[in-house]
Protein backbone atom coordinates (compact mmCIF):
# COMPACT_ATOMS: atom_id res chain seq x y z
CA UNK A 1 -38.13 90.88 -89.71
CA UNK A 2 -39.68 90.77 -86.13
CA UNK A 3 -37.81 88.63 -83.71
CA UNK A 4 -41.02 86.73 -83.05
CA UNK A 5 -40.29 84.75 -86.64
CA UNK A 6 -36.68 84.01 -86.38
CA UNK A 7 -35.96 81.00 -86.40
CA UNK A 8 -34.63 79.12 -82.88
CA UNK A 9 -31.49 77.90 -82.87
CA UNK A 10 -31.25 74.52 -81.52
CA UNK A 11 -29.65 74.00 -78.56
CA UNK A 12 -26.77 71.28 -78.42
CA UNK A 13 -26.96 69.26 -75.43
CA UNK A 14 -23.56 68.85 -73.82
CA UNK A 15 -23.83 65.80 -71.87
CA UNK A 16 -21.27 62.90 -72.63
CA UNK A 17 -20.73 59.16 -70.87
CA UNK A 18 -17.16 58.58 -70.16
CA UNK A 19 -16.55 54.81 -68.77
CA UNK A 20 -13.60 53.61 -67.16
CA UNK A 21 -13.47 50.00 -66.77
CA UNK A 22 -11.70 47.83 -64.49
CA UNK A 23 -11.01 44.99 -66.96
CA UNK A 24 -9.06 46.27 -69.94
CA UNK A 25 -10.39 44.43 -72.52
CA UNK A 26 -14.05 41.98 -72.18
CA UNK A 27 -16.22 44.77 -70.72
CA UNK A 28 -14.50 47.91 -72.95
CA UNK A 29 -15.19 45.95 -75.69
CA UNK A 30 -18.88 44.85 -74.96
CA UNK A 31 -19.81 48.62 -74.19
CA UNK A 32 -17.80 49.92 -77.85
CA UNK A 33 -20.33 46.96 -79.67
CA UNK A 34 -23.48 47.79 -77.49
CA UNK A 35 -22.75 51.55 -78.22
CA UNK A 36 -22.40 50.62 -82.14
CA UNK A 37 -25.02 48.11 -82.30
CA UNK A 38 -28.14 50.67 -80.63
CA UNK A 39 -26.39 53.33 -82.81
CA UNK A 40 -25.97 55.79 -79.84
CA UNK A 41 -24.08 58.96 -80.48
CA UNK A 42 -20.47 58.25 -80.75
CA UNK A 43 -19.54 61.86 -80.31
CA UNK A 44 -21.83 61.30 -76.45
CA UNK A 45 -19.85 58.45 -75.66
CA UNK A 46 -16.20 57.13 -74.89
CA UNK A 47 -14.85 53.96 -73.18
CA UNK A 48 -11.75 55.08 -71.54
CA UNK A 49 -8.81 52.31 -72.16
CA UNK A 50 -6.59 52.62 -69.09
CA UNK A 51 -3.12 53.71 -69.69
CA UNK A 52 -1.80 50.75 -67.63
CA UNK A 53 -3.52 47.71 -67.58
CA UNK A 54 -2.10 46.58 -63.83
CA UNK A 55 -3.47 49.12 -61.92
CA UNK A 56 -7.14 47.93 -61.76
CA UNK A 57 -8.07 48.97 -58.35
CA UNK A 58 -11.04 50.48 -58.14
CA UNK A 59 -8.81 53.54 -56.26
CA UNK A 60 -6.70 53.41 -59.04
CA UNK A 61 -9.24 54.13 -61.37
CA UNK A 62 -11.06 56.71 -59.47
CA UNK A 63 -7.21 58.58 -60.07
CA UNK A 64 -7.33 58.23 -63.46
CA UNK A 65 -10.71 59.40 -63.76
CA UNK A 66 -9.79 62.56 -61.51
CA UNK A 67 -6.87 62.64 -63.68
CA UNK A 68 -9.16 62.91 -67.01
CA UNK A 69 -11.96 65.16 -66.07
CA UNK A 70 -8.89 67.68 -65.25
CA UNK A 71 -7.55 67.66 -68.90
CA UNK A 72 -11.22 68.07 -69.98
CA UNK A 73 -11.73 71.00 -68.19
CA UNK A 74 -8.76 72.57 -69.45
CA UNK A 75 -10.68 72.07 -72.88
CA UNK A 76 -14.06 72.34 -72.06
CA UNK A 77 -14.31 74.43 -69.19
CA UNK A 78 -17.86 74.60 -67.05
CA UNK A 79 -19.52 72.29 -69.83
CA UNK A 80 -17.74 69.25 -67.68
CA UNK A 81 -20.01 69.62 -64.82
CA UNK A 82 -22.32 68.43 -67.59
CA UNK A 83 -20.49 65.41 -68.31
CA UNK A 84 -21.02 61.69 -66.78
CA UNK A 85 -17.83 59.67 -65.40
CA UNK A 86 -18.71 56.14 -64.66
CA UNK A 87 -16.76 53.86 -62.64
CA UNK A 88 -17.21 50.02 -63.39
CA UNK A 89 -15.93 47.12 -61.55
CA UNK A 90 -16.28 44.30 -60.09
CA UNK A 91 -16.96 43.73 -56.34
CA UNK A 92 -15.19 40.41 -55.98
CA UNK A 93 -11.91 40.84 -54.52
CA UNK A 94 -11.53 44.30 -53.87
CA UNK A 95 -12.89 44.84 -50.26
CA UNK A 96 -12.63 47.86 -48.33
CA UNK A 97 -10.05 49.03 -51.14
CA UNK A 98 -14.27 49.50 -53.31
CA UNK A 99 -15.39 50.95 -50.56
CA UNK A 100 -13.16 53.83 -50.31
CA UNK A 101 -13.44 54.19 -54.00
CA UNK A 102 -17.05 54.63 -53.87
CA UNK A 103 -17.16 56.63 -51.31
CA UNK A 104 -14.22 58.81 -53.35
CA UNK A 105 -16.98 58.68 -56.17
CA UNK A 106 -19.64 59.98 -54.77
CA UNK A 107 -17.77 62.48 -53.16
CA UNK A 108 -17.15 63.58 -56.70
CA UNK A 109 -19.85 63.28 -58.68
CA UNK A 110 -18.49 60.08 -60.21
CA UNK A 111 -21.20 57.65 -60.62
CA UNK A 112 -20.46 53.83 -60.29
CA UNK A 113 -21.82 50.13 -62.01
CA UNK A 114 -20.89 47.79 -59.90
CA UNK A 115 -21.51 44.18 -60.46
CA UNK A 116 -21.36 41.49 -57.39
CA UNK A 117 -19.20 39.31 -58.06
CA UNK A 118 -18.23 40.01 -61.33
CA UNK A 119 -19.57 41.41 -65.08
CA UNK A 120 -20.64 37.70 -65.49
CA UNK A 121 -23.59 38.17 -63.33
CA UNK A 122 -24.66 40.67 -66.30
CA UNK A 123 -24.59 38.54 -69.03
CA UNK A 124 -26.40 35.89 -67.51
CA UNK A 125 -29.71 37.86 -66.45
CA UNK A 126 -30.18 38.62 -70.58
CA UNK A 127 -31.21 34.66 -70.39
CA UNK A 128 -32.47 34.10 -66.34
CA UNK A 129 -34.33 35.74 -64.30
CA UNK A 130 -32.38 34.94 -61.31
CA UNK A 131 -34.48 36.34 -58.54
CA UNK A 132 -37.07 33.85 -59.29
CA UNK A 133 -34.69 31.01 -59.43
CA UNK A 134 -31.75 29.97 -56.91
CA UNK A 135 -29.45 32.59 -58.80
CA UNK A 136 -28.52 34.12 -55.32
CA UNK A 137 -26.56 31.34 -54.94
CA UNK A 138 -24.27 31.86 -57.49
CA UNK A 139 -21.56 33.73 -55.71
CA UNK A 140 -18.36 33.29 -57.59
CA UNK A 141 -17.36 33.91 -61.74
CA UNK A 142 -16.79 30.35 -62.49
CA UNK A 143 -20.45 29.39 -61.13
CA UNK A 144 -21.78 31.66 -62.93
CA UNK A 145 -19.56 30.80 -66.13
CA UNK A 146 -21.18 27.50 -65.82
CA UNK A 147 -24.52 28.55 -65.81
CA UNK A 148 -23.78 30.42 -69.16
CA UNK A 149 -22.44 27.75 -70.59
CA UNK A 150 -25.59 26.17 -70.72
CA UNK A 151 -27.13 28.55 -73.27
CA UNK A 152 -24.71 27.89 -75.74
CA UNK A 153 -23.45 30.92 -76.42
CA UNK A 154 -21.37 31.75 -79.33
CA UNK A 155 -19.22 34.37 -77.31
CA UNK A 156 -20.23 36.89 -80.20
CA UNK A 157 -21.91 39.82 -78.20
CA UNK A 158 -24.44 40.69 -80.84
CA UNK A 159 -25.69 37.66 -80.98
CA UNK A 160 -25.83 36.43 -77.82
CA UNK A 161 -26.72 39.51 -75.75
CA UNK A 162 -27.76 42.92 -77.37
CA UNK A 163 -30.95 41.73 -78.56
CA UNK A 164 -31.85 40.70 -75.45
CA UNK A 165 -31.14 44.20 -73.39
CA UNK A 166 -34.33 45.43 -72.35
CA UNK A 167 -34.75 41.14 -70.40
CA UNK A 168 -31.62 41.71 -68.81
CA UNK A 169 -32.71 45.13 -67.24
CA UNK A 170 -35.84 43.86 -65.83
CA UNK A 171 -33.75 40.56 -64.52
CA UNK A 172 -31.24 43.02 -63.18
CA UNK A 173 -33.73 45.60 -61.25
CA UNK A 174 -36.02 42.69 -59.83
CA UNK A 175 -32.90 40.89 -57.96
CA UNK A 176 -31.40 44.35 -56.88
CA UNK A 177 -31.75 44.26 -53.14
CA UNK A 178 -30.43 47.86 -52.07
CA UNK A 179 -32.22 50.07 -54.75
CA UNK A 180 -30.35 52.97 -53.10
CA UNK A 181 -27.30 51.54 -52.85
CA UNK A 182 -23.72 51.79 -54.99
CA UNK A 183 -23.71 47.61 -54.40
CA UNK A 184 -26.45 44.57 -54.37
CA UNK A 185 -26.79 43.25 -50.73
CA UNK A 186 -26.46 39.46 -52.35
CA UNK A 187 -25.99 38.73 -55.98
CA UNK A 188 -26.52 41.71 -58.67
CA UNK A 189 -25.05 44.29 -60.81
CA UNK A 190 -25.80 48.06 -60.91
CA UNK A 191 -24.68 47.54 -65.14
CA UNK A 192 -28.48 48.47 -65.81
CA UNK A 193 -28.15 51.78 -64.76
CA UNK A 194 -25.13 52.51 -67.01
CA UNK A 195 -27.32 51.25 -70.00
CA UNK A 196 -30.35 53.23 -69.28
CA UNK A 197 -28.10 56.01 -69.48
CA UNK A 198 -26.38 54.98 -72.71
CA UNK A 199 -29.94 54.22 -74.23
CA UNK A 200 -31.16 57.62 -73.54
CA UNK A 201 -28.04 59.01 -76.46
CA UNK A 202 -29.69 56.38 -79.01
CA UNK A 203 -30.15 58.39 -82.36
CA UNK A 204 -33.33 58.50 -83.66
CA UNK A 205 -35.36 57.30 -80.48
């Protein structure tokens, strides 16, 4: 048969997500659901549960990231250069301690969601669009707690937040002040960016 009508094999895309989280078990938990709920490809993605749940610093976990990608390339080989590492933490109370750490990241291709103060700030744009509002003002978690409270949330992430993904992106992009920028100048989170990734492995777009 001429090679013109073989048949072309289809080429398996190698990328993969790997996400190390600073909290061990709130934000692992609401990217394993989100990752489940938009049926993204679980072979694309893994949430990476810290071997010690102490050592949170964002330095810390820019180790244990180095740390991983070297046992994957002992397995994988070149195909890792092909694979996403994302740092994700909180800007709170970590100082110049985040700064070094992003500055470690982008030194190695690590890429970074970073949330300012805290995850909370996340969860709350699926229900306000806080640049419109006074939401810059909302500068620590347990503000921001409050202002969740109001929705009456069941603390069930499929209910309360999934659904409403694509209104918490928009929120999210319109009150990011330093589009080229690891961190928000006031109030934000860089989350979106991780999910636009993970959206992009949905099966059966």
């Amino acid at each position: 048969m001429s090679s013109k009508y073989k048949r072309k094999q289809k080429i398996r895309d190698p990328k993969r997500v790997f996400i190390f989280c600073e909290d061990s078990k709130k934000e692992p938990q609401y990217y394993e659901e989100y990752s489940e709920y938009y049926r993204i490809d679980q072979a694309k993605v893994t949430i990476v549960r810290r071997a010690n749940s102490t050592l949170s610093s964002p330095s810390h976990i820019v180790n244990e990231i180095r740390d991983y990608k070297k046992d994957l390339r002992k397995k994988y080989g070149q195909l890792v250069s092909r694979f996403e590492f994302w740092m994700v933490v909180d800007f709170d109370k970590w100082g110049g301690n985040l700064q070094e750490a992003i500055s470690a990241c982008h030194n190695n291709k690590f890429k970074t969601a970073i949330s300012k103060p805290c995850f909370e700030i996340w969860l709350l744009l699926h229900y306000d669009d806080l640049a419109k509002t006074n939401g810059r003002t909302l500068t620590s978690k347990k503000s921001i707690n409050t202002k969740l409270i109001k929705y009456n949330l069941s603390g069930d992430n499929k209910k309360d937040y999934f659904g409403r993904t694509k209104e918490a992106i928009e929120n999210a992009k319109r009150l990011d002040d330093n589009k080229e920028g690891a961190v928000t100048n006031g109030v934000g989170t860089k989350v979106f960016l991780l999910i636009e990734e993970l959206n992009k492995l949905i099966i059966d777009r």
